[in-house]
Protein backbone atom coordinates (compact mmCIF):
# COMPACT_ATOMS: atom_id res chain seq x y z
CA UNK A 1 0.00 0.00 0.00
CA UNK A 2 2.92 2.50 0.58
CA UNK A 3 4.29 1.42 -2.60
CA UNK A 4 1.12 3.09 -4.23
CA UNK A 5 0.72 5.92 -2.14
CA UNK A 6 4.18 6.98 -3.16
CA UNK A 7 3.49 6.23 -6.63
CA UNK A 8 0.52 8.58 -6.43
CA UNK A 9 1.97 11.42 -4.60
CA UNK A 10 4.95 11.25 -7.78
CA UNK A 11 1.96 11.41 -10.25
CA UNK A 12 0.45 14.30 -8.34
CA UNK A 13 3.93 16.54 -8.32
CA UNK A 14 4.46 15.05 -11.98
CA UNK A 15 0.87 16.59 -12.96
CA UNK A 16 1.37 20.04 -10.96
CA UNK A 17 4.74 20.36 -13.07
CA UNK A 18 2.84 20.26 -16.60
CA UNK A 19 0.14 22.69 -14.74
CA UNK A 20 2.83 24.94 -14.09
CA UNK A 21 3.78 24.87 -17.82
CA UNK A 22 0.17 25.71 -18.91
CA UNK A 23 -0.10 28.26 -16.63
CA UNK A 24 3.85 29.82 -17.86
CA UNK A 25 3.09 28.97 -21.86
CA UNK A 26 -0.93 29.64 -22.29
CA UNK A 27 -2.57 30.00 -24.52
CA UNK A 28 -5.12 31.84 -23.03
CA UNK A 29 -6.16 33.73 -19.82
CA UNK A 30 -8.83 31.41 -19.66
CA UNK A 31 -6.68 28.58 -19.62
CA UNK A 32 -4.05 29.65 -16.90
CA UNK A 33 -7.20 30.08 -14.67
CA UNK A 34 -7.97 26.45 -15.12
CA UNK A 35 -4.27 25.00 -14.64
CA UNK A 36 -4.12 27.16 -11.72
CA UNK A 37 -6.95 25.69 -9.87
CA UNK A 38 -6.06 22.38 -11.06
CA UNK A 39 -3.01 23.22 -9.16
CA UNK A 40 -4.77 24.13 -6.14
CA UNK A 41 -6.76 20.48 -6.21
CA UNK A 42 -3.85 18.44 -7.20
CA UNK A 43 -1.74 20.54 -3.89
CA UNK A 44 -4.88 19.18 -1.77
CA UNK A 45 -4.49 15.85 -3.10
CA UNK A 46 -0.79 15.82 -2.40
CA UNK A 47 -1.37 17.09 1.41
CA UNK A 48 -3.96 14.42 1.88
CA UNK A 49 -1.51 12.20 0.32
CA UNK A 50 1.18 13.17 2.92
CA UNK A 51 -0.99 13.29 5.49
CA UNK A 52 -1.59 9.41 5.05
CA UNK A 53 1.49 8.45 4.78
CA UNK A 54 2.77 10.43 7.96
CA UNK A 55 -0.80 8.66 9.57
CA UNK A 56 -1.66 11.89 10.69
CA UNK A 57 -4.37 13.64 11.22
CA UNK A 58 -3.42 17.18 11.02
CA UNK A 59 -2.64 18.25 7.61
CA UNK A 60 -6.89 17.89 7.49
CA UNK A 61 -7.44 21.55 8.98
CA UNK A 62 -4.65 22.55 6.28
CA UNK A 63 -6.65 20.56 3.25
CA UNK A 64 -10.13 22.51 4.27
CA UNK A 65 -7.82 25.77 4.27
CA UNK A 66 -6.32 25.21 0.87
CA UNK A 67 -9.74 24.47 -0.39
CA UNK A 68 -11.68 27.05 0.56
CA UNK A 69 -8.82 29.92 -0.73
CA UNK A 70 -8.99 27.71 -3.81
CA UNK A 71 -11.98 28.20 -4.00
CA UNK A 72 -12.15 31.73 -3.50
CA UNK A 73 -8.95 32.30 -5.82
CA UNK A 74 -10.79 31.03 -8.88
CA UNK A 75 -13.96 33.01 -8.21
CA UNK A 76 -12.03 36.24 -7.79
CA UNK A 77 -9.82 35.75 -11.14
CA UNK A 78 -12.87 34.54 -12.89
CA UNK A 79 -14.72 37.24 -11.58
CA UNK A 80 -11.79 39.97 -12.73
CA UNK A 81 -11.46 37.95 -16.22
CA UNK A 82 -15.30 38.89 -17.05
CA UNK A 83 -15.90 42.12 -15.66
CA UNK A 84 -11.92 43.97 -14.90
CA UNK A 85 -13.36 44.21 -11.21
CA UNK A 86 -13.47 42.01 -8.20
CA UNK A 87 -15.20 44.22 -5.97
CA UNK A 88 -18.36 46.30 -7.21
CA UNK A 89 -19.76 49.20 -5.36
CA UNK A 90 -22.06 52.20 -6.09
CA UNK A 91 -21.34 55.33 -5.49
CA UNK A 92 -24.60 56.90 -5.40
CA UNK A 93 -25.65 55.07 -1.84
C-alpha cells in the first residue's frame, strides 16, 4: 500500500509540473485560470496524500484551508477575467 501511495503522490507533483507549464506557456487567460486551480486540487491531493502516509491527522485543517482559498482564488480571477473588477460598489448610496 505504501508502494502506491508513493506512486501517487509522484503522479500528483508530476501533474502540478505540466500545470505549471500551462499556466507559464498559455494559450489563453482562460486557460491559466484552469491549470491554476487544477493546481490548487492536485496541492490538496498531495497534502492528503502526505498526510496518510505520515498517519496523521493534522494536515486535514490545512486541506479545508487550501480548499476554501482555492476556492475563493478562482472566483475572484474569474470574476476579474469577465468584468476587470473584483469588488463592485455604487457610489450613489
Amino acid at each position: 500500500m505504501m508502494t502506491f501511495i508513493w506512486t501517487a503522490l509522484a503522479v500528483v507533483i508530476l501533474s502540478m509540473v505540466g500545470m505549471l507549464y500551462r499556466i507559464l506557456r498559455g494559450p489563453s487567460v482562460p486557460d491559466r485560470l484552469v491549470a491554476l486551480d487544477a493546481i490548487g486540487v492536485m496541492f490538496i491531493s498531495a497534502t492528503a496524500l502526505l498526510s496518510i502516509l505520515f498517519e496523521t491527522e493534522l494536515f486535514l485543517e490545512v486541506i479545508l484551508l487550501l480548499a476554501v482559498l482555492s476556492f475563493i482564488g478562482t472566483v475572484s480571477f474569474s470574476k476579474f477575467i469577465e468584468k476587470g473588477k473584483i469588488i463592485e460598489y455604487d457610489r450613489n448610496r
